[in-house]
C-alpha atoms as a PDB file:
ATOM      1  CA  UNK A   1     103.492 138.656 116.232  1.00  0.00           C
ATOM      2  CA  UNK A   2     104.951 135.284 114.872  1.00  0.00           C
ATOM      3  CA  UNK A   3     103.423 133.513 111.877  1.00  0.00           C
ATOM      4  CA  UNK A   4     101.994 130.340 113.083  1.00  0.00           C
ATOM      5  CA  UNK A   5     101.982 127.274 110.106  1.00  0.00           C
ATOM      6  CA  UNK A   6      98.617 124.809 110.813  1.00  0.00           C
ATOM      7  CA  UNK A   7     100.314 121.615 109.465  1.00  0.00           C
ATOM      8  CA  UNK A   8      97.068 119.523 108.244  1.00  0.00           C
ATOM      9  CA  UNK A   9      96.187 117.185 105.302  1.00  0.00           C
ATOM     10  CA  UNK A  10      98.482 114.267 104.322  1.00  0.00           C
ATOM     11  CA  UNK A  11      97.804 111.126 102.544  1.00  0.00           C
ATOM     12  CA  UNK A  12      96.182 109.076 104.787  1.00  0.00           C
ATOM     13  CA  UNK A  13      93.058 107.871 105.945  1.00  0.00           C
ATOM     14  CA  UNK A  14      92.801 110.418 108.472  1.00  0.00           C
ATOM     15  CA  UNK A  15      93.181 113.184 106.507  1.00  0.00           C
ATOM     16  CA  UNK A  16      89.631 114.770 107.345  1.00  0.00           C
ATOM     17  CA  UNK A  17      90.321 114.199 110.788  1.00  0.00           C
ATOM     18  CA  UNK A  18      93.711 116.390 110.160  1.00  0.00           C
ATOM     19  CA  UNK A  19      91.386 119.122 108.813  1.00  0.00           C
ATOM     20  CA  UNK A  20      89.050 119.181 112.134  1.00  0.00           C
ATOM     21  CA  UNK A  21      92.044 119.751 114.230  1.00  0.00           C
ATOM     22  CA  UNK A  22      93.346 122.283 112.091  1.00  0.00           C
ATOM     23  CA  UNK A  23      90.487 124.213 111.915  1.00  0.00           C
ATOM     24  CA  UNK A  24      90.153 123.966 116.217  1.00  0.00           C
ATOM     25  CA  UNK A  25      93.856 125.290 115.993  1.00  0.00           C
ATOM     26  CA  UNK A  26      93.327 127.940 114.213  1.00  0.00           C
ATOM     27  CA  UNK A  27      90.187 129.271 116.121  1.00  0.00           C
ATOM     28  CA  UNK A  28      92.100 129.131 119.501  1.00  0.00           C
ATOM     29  CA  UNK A  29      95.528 130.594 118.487  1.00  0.00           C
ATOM     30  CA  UNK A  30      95.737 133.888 120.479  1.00  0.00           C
ATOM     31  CA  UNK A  31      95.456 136.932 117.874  1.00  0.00           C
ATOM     32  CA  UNK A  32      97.251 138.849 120.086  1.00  0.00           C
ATOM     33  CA  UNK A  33     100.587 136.470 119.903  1.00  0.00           C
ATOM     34  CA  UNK A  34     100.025 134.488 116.269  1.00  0.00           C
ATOM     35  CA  UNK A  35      99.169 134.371 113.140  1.00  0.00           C
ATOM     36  CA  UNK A  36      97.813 131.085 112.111  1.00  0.00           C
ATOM     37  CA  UNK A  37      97.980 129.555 108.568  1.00  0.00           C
ATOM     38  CA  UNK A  38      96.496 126.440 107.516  1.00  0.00           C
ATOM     39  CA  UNK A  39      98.622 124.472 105.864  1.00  0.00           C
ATOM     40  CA  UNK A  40      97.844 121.476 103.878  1.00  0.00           C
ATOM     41  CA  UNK A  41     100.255 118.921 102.801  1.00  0.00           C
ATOM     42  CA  UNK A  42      98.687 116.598 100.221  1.00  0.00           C
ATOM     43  CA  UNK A  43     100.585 114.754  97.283  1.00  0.00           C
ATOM     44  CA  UNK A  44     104.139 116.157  98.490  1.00  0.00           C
ATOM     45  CA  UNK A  45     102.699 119.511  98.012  1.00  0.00           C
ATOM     46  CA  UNK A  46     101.888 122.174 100.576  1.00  0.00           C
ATOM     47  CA  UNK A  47      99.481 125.043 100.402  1.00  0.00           C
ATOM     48  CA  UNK A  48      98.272 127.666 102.427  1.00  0.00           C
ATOM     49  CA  UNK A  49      94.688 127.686 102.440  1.00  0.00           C
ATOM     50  CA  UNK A  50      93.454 131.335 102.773  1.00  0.00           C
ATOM     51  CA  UNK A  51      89.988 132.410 101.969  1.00  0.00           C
ATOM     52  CA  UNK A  52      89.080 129.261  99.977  1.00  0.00           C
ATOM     53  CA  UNK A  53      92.103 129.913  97.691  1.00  0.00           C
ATOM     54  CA  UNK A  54      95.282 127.305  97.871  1.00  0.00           C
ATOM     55  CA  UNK A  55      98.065 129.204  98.001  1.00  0.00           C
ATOM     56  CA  UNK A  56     101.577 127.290  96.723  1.00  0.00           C
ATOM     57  CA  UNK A  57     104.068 126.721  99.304  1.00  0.00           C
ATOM     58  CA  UNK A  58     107.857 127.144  98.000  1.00  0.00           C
ATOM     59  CA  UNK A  59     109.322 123.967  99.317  1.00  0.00           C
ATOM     60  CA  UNK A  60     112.861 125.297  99.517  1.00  0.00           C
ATOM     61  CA  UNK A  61     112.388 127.641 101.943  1.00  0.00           C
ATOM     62  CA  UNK A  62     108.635 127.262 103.132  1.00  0.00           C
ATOM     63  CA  UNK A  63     107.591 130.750 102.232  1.00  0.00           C
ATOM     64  CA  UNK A  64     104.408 131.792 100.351  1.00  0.00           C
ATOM     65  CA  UNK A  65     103.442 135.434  98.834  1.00  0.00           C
ATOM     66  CA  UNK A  66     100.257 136.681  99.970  1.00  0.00           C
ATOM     67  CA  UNK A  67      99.385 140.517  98.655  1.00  0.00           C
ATOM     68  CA  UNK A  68     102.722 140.490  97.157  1.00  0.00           C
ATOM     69  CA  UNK A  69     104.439 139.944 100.466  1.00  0.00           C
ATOM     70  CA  UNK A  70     106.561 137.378 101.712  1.00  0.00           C
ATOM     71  CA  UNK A  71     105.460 135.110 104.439  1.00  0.00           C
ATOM     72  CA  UNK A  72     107.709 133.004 106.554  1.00  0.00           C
ATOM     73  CA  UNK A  73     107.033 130.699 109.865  1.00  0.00           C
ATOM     74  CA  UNK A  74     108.067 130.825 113.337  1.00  0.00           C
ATOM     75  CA  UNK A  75     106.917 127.489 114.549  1.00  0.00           C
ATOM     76  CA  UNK A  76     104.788 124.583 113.365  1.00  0.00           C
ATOM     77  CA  UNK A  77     102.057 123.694 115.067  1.00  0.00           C
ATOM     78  CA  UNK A  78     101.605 119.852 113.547  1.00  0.00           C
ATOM     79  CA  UNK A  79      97.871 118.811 113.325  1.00  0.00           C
ATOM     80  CA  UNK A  80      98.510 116.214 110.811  1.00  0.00           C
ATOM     81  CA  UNK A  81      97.392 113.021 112.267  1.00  0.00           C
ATOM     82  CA  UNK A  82      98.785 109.664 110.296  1.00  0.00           C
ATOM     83  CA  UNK A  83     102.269 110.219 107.900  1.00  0.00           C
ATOM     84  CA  UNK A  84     104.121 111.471 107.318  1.00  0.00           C
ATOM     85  CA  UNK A  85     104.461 113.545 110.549  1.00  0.00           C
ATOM     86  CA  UNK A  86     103.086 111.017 112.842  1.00  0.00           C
ATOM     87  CA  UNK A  87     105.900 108.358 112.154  1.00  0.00           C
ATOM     88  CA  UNK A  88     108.425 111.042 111.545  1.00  0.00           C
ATOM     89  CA  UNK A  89     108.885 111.790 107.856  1.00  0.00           C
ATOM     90  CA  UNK A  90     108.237 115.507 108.025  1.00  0.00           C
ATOM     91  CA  UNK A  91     110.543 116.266 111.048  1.00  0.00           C
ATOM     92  CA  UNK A  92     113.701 116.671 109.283  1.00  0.00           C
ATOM     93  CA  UNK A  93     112.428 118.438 106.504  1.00  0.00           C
ATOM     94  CA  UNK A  94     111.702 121.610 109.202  1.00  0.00           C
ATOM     95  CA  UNK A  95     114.674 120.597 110.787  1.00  0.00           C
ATOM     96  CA  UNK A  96     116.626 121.517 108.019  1.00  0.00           C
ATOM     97  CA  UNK A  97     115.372 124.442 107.818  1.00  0.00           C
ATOM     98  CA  UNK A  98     115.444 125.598 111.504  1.00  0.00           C
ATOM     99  CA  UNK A  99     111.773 126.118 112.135  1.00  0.00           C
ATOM    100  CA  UNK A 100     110.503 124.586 115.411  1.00  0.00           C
ATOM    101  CA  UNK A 101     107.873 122.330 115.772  1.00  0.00           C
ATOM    102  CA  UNK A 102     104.980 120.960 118.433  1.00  0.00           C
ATOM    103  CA  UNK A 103     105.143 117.071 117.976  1.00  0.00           C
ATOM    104  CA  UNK A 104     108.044 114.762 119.087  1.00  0.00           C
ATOM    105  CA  UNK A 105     111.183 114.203 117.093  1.00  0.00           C
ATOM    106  CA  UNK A 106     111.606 111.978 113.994  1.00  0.00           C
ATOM    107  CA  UNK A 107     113.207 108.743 115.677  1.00  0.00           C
ATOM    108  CA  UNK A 108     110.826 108.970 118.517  1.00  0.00           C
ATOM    109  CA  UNK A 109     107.725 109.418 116.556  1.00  0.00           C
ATOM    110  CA  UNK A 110     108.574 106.294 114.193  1.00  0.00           C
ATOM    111  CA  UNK A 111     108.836 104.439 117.191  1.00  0.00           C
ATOM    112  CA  UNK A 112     105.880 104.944 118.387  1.00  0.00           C
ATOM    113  CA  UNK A 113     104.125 105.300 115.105  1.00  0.00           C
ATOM    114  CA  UNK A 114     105.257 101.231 115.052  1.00  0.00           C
ATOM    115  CA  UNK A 115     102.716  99.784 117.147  1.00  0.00           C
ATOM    116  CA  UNK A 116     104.557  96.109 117.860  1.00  0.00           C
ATOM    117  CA  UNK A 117     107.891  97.711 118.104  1.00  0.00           C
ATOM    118  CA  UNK A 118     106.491 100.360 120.821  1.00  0.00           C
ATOM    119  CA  UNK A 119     105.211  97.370 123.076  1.00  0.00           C
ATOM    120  CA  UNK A 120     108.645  95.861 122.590  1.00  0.00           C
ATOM    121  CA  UNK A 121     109.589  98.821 123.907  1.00  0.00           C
ATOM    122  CA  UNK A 122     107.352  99.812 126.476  1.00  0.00           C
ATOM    123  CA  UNK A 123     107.923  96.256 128.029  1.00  0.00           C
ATOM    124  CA  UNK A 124     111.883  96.621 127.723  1.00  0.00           C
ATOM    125  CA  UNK A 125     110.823  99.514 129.957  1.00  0.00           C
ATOM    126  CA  UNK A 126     108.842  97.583 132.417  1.00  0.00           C
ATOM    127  CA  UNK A 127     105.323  98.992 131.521  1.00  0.00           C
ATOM    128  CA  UNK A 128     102.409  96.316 131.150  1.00  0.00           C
ATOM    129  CA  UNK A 129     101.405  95.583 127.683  1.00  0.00           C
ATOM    130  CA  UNK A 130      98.957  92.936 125.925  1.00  0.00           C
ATOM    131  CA  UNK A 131     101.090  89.552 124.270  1.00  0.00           C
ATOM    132  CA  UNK A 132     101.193  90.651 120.669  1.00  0.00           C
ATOM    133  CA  UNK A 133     102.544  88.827 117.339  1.00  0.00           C
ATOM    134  CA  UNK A 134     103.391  90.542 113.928  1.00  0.00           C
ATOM    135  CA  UNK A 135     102.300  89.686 110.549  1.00  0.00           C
ATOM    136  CA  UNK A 136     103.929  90.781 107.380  1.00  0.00           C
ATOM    137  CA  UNK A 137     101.818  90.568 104.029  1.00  0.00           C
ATOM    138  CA  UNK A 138     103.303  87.990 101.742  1.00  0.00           C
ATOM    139  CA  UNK A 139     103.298  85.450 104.570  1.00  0.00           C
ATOM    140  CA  UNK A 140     101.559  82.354 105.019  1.00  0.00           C
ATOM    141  CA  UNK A 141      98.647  82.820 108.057  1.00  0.00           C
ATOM    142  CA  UNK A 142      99.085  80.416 110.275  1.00  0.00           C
ATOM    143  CA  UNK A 143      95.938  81.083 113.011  1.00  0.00           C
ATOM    144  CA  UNK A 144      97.059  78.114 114.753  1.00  0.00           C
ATOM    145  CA  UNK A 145     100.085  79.184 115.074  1.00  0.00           C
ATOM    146  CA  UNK A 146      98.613  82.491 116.141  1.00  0.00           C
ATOM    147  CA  UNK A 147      96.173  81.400 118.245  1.00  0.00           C
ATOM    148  CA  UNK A 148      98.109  79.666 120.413  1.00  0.00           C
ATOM    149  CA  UNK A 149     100.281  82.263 120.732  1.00  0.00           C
ATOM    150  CA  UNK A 150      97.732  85.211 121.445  1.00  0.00           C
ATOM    151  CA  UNK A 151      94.699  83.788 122.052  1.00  0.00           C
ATOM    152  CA  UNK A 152      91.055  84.330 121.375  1.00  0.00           C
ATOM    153  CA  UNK A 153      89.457  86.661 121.066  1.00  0.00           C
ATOM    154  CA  UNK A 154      92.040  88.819 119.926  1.00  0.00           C
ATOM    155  CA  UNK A 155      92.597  92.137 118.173  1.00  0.00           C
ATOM    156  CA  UNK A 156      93.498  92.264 114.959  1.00  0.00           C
ATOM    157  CA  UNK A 157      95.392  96.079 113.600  1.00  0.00           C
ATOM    158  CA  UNK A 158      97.164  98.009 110.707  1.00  0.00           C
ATOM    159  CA  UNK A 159     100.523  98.253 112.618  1.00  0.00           C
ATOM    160  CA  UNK A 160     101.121 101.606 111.446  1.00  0.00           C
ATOM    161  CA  UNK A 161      97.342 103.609 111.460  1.00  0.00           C
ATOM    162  CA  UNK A 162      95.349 105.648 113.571  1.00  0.00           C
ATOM    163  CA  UNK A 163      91.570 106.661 114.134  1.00  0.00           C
ATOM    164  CA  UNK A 164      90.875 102.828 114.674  1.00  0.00           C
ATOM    165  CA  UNK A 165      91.121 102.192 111.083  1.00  0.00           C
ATOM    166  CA  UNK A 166      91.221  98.638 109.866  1.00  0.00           C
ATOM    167  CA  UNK A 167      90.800  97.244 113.554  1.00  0.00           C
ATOM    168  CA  UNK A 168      88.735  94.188 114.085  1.00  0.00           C
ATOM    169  CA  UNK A 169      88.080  92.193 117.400  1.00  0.00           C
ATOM    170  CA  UNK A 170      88.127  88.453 116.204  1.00  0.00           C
ATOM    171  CA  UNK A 171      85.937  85.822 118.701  1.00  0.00           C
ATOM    172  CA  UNK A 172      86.113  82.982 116.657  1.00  0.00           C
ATOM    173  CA  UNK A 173      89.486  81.844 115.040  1.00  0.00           C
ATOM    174  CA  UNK A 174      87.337  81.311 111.527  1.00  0.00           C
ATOM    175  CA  UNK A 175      87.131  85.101 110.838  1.00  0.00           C
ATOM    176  CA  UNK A 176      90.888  85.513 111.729  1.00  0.00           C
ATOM    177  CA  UNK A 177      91.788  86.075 108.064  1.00  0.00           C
ATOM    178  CA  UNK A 178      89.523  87.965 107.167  1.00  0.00           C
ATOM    179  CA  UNK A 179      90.200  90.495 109.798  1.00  0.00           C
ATOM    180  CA  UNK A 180      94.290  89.901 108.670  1.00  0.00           C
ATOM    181  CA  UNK A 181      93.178  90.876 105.047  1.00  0.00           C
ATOM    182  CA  UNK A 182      91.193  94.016 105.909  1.00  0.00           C
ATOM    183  CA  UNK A 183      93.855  95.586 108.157  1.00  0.00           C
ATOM    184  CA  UNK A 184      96.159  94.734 105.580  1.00  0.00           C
ATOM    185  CA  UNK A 185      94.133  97.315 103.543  1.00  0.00           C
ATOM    186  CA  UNK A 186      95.745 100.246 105.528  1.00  0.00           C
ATOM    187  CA  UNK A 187      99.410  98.749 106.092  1.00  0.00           C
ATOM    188  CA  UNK A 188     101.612  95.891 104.488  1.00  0.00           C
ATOM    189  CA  UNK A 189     101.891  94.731 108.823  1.00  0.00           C
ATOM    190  CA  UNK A 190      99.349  93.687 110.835  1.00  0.00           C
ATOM    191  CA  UNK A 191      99.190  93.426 114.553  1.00  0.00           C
ATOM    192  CA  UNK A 192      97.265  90.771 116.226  1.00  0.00           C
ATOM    193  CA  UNK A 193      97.304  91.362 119.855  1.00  0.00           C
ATOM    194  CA  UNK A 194      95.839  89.480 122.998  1.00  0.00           C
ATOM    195  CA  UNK A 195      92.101  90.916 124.119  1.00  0.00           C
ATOM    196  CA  UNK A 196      92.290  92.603 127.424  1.00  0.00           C
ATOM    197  CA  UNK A 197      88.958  92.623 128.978  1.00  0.00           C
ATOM    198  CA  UNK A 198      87.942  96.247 131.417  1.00  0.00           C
ATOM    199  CA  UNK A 199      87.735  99.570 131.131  1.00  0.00           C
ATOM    200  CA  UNK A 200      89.508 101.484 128.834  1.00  0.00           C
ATOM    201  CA  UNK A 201      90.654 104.779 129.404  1.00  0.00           C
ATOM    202  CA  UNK A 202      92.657 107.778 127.522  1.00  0.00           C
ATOM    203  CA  UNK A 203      95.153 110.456 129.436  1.00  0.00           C
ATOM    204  CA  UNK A 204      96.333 113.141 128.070  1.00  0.00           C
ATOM    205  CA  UNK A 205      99.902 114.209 128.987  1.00  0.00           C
ATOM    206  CA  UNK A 206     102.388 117.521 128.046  1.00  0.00           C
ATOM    207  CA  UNK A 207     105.083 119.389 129.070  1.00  0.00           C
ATOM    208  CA  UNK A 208     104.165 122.733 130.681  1.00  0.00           C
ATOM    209  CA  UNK A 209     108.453 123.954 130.080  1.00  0.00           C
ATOM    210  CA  UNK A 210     108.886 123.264 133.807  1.00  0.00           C
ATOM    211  CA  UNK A 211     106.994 119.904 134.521  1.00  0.00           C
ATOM    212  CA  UNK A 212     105.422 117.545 133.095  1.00  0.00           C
ATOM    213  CA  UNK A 213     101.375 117.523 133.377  1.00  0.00           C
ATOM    214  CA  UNK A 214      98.980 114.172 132.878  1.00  0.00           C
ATOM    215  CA  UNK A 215      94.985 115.699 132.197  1.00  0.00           C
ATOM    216  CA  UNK A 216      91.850 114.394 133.426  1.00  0.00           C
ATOM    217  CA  UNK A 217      91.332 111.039 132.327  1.00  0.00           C
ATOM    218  CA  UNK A 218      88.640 109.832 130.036  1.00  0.00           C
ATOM    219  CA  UNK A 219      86.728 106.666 130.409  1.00  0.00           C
ATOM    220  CA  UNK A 220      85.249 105.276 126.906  1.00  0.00           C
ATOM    221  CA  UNK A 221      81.957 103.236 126.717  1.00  0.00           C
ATOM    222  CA  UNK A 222      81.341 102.511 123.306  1.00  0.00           C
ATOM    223  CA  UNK A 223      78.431 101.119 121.837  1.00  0.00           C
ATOM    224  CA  UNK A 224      80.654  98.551 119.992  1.00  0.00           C
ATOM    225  CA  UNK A 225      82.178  96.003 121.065  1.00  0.00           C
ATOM    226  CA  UNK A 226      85.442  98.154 120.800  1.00  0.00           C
ATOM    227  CA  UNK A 227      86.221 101.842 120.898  1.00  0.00           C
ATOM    228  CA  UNK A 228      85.961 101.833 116.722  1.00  0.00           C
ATOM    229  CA  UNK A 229      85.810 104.640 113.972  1.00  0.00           C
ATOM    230  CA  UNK A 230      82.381 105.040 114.475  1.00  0.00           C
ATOM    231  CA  UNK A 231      82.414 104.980 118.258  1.00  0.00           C
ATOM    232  CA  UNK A 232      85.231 107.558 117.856  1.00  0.00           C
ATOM    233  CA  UNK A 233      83.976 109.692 115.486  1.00  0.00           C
ATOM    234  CA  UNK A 234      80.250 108.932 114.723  1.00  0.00           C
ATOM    235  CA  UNK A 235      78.604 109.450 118.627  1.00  0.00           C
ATOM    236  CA  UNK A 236      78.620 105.464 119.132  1.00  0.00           C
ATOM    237  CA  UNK A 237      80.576 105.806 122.423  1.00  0.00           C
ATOM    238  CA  UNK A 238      80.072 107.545 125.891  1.00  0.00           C
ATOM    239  CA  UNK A 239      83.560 109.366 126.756  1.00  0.00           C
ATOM    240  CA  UNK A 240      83.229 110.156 130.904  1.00  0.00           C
ATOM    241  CA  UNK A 241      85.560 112.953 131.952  1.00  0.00           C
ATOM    242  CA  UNK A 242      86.434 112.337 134.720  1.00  0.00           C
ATOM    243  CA  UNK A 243      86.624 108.284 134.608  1.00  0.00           C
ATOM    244  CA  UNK A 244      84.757 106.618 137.118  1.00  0.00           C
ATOM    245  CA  UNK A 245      87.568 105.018 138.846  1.00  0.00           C
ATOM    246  CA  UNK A 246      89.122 105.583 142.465  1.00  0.00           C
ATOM    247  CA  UNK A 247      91.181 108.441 142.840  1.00  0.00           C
ATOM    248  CA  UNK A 248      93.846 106.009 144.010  1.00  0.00           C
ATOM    249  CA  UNK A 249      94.102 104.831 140.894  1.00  0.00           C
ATOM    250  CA  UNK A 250      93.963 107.732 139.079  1.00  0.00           C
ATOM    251  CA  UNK A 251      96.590 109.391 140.372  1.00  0.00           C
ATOM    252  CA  UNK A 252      98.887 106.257 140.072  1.00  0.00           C
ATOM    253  CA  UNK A 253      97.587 105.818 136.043  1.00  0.00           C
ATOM    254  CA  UNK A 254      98.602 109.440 135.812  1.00  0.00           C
ATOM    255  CA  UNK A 255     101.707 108.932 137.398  1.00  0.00           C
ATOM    256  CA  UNK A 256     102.219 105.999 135.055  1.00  0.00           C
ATOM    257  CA  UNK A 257     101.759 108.256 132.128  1.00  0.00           C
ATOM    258  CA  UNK A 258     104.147 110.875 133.039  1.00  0.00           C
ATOM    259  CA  UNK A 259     107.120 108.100 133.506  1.00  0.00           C
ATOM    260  CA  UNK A 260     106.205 106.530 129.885  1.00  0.00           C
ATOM    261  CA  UNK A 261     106.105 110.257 128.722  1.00  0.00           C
ATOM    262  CA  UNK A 262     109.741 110.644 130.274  1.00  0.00           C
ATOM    263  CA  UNK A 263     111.143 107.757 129.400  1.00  0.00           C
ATOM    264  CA  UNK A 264     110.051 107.227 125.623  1.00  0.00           C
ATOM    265  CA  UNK A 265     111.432 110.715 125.382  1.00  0.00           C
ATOM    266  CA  UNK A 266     107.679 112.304 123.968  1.00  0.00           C
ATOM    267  CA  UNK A 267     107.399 116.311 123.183  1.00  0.00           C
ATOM    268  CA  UNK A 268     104.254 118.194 122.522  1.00  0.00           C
ATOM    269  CA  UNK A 269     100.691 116.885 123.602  1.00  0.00           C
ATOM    270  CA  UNK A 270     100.134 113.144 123.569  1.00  0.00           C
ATOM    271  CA  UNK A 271      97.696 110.318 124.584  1.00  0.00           C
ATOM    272  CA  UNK A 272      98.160 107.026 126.047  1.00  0.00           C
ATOM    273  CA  UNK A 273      95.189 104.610 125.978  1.00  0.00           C
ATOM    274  CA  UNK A 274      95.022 101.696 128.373  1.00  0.00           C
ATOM    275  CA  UNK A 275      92.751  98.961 129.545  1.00  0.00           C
ATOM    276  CA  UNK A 276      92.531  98.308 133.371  1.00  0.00           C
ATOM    277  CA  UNK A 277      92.054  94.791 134.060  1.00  0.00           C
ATOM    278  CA  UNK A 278      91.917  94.147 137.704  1.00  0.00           C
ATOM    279  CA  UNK A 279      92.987  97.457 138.851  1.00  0.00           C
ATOM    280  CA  UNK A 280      95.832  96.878 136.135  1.00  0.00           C
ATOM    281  CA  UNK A 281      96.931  99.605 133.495  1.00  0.00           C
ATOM    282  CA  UNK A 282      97.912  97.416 130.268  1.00  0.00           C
ATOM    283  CA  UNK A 283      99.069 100.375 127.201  1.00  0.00           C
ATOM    284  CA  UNK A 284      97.209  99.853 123.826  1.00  0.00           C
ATOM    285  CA  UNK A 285      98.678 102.814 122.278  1.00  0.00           C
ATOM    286  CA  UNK A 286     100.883 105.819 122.634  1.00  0.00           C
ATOM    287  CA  UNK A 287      99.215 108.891 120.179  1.00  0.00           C
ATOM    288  CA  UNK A 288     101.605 111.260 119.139  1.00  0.00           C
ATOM    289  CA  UNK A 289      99.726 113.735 117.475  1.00  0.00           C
ATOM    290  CA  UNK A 290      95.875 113.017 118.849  1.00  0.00           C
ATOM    291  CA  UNK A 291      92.820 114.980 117.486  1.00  0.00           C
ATOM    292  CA  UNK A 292      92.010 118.115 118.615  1.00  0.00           C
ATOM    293  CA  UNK A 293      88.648 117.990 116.979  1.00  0.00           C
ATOM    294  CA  UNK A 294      85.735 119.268 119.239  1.00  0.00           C
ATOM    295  CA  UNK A 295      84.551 115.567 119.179  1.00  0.00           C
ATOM    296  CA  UNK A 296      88.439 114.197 120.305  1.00  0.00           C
ATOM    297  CA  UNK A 297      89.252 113.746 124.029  1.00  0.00           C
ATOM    298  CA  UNK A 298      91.932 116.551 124.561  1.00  0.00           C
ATOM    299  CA  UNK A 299      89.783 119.406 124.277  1.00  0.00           C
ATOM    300  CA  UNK A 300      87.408 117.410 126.650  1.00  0.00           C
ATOM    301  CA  UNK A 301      90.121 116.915 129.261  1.00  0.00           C
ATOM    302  CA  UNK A 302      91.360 120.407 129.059  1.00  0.00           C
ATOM    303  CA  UNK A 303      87.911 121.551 129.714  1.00  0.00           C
ATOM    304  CA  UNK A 304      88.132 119.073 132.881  1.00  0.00           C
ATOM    305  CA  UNK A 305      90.833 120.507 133.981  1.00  0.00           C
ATOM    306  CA  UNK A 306      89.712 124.427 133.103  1.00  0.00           C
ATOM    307  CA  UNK A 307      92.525 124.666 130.944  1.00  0.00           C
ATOM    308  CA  UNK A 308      91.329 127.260 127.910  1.00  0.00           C
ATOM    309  CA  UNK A 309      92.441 125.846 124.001  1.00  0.00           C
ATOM    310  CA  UNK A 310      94.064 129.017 123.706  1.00  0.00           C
ATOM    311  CA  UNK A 311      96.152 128.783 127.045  1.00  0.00           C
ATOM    312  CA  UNK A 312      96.888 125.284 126.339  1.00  0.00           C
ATOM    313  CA  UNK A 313      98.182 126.288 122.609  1.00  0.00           C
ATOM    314  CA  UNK A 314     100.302 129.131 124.160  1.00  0.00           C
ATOM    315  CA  UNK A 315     101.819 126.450 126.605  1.00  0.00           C
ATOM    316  CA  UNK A 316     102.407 124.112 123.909  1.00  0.00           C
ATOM    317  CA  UNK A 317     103.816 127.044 120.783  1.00  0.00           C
ATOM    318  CA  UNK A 318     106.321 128.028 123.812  1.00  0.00           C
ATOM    319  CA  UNK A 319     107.321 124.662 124.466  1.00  0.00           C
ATOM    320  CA  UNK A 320     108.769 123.001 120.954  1.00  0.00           C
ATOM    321  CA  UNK A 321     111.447 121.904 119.612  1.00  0.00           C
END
């Protein structure tokens, strides 16, 4: 039996979200292979959770006592969405100390973790992305400047969040700042990026240790007038598994999604959303560490696909770094 750390918490806005996951982890692992632990990371601290009681993690050696026993890990399985394992902090740290884990390595993961410089990327790479522009807090806003760089309407993005926090779609160049100052309540850069107008859809995509595998893909109506934290989280959207696009296309989005996957060097389970405009595939974002809440699109698409949560953690516990 290995011992099987649930890395949850952290200190960010999606910290409840962390929690869900967690919990969907731990109700899947296989009993017959693992022993899962929650563990929460909050304030630089970690604790196993265990019956309601928080149990103090030794940092040195990431150990706990339980009964008067030692407990050490085998693997990580991270379910910490938002830093500091989404943009790479907490990689090195179990790196250090030899104990594998499920999400992609540090310099990959701040990459992508960096919305504008992923684009920059992903376009260096010759995959279709919206124009974007970067703003740093400090700086004068110029929405002329802006404007007639991206465009209205326009989206307007902490550059470093998830869960749709901070996100506003601007229409009229008056409420430009506005939707500059609230992002910049989730991260000192913002990312206003050109609006493109279709369908958006979410595939999931992993390595199976002798291939790489793109899921069912999901088609998101929201209620909105973008795929928000409420649409996400709160019922406000329609998610369609399978989307209701041509096969054609499907199989050449998936195909898409396995080439980014190889060639921005991901690990683990991932997501890439995209809007098709005009039977086009632009990225809007590359999710290292998506939700595996009952409400988040991965368990949906595994369903699709009749892949069990506990086959698919197997897959992805035998298949770290």
């Amino acid at each position: 039996m290995k011992n099987i750390a649930i890395l949850t918490g952290g200190d960010s806005a999606e910290y409840d979200i962390s929690i869900l996951s967690a919990n969907t982890v731990l109700q899947h692992l296989n009993p017959e292979k693992f022993n899962g632990y929650i563990i929460r990371l909050k304030n630089n601290n970690f604790t196993a959770l265990i019956n309601k009681k928080e149990i103090t993690i030794n940092q040195k050696d990431f150990t706990f006592q339980l009964n008067k026993k030692p407990i050490s890990f085998d693997a990580v399985f991270v379910a910490l969405h938002g830093p500091p394992a989404e943009n790479g902090l907490i990689q090195p740290y179990f790196e250090k100390l030899k104990i594998p884990y499920t999400c992609c390595k540090s310099a990959v993961s701040d990459l992508t973790f960096d919305k504008y410089e992923c684009n920059k990327r992903l376009n260096q790479l010759g995959f279709n992305c919206a124009k974007s522009y970067i703003y740093e807090a400090g700086n004068t806003i110029d929405t002329d400047s802006i404007i007639k760089r991206i465009g209205i309407p326009c989206f307007v993005k902490p550059n470093g969040a998830g869960s749709s926090y901070g996100i506003s779609k601007v229409n009229h160049k008056s409420n430009l700042k506005i939707a500059i100052n609230h992002a910049l309540e989730h991260d000192n850069k913002v990312l206003i990026e050109q609006a493109i107008n279709g369908t958006e859809i979410s595939v999931g995509v992993f390595s199976n240790g002798q291939s790489i595998e793109a899921l069912p893909i999901t088609e998101i109506v929201s209620e909105n007038d973008f795929f928000d934290y409420e649409a996400k989280y709160k019922g406000k959207s329609e998610e369609i598994t399978p989307a209701r696009i041509s096969k054609s296309l499907t199989k050449d989005i998936q195909k898409e999604t396995i080439k980014i996957y190889k060639k921005m060097e991901l690990t683990g389970i991932c997501r890439i959303d995209y809007i098709i405009q005009n039977n086009k595939p632009f990225i809007i974002e590359i999710n290292t560490i998506p939700g595996l809440s009952e409400e988040s699109i991965i368990p949906k698409q595994l369903k699709s696909a009749n892949i069990r949560l506990s086959e698919f953690f197997d897959l992805c516990l035998n298949n770290i770094n």
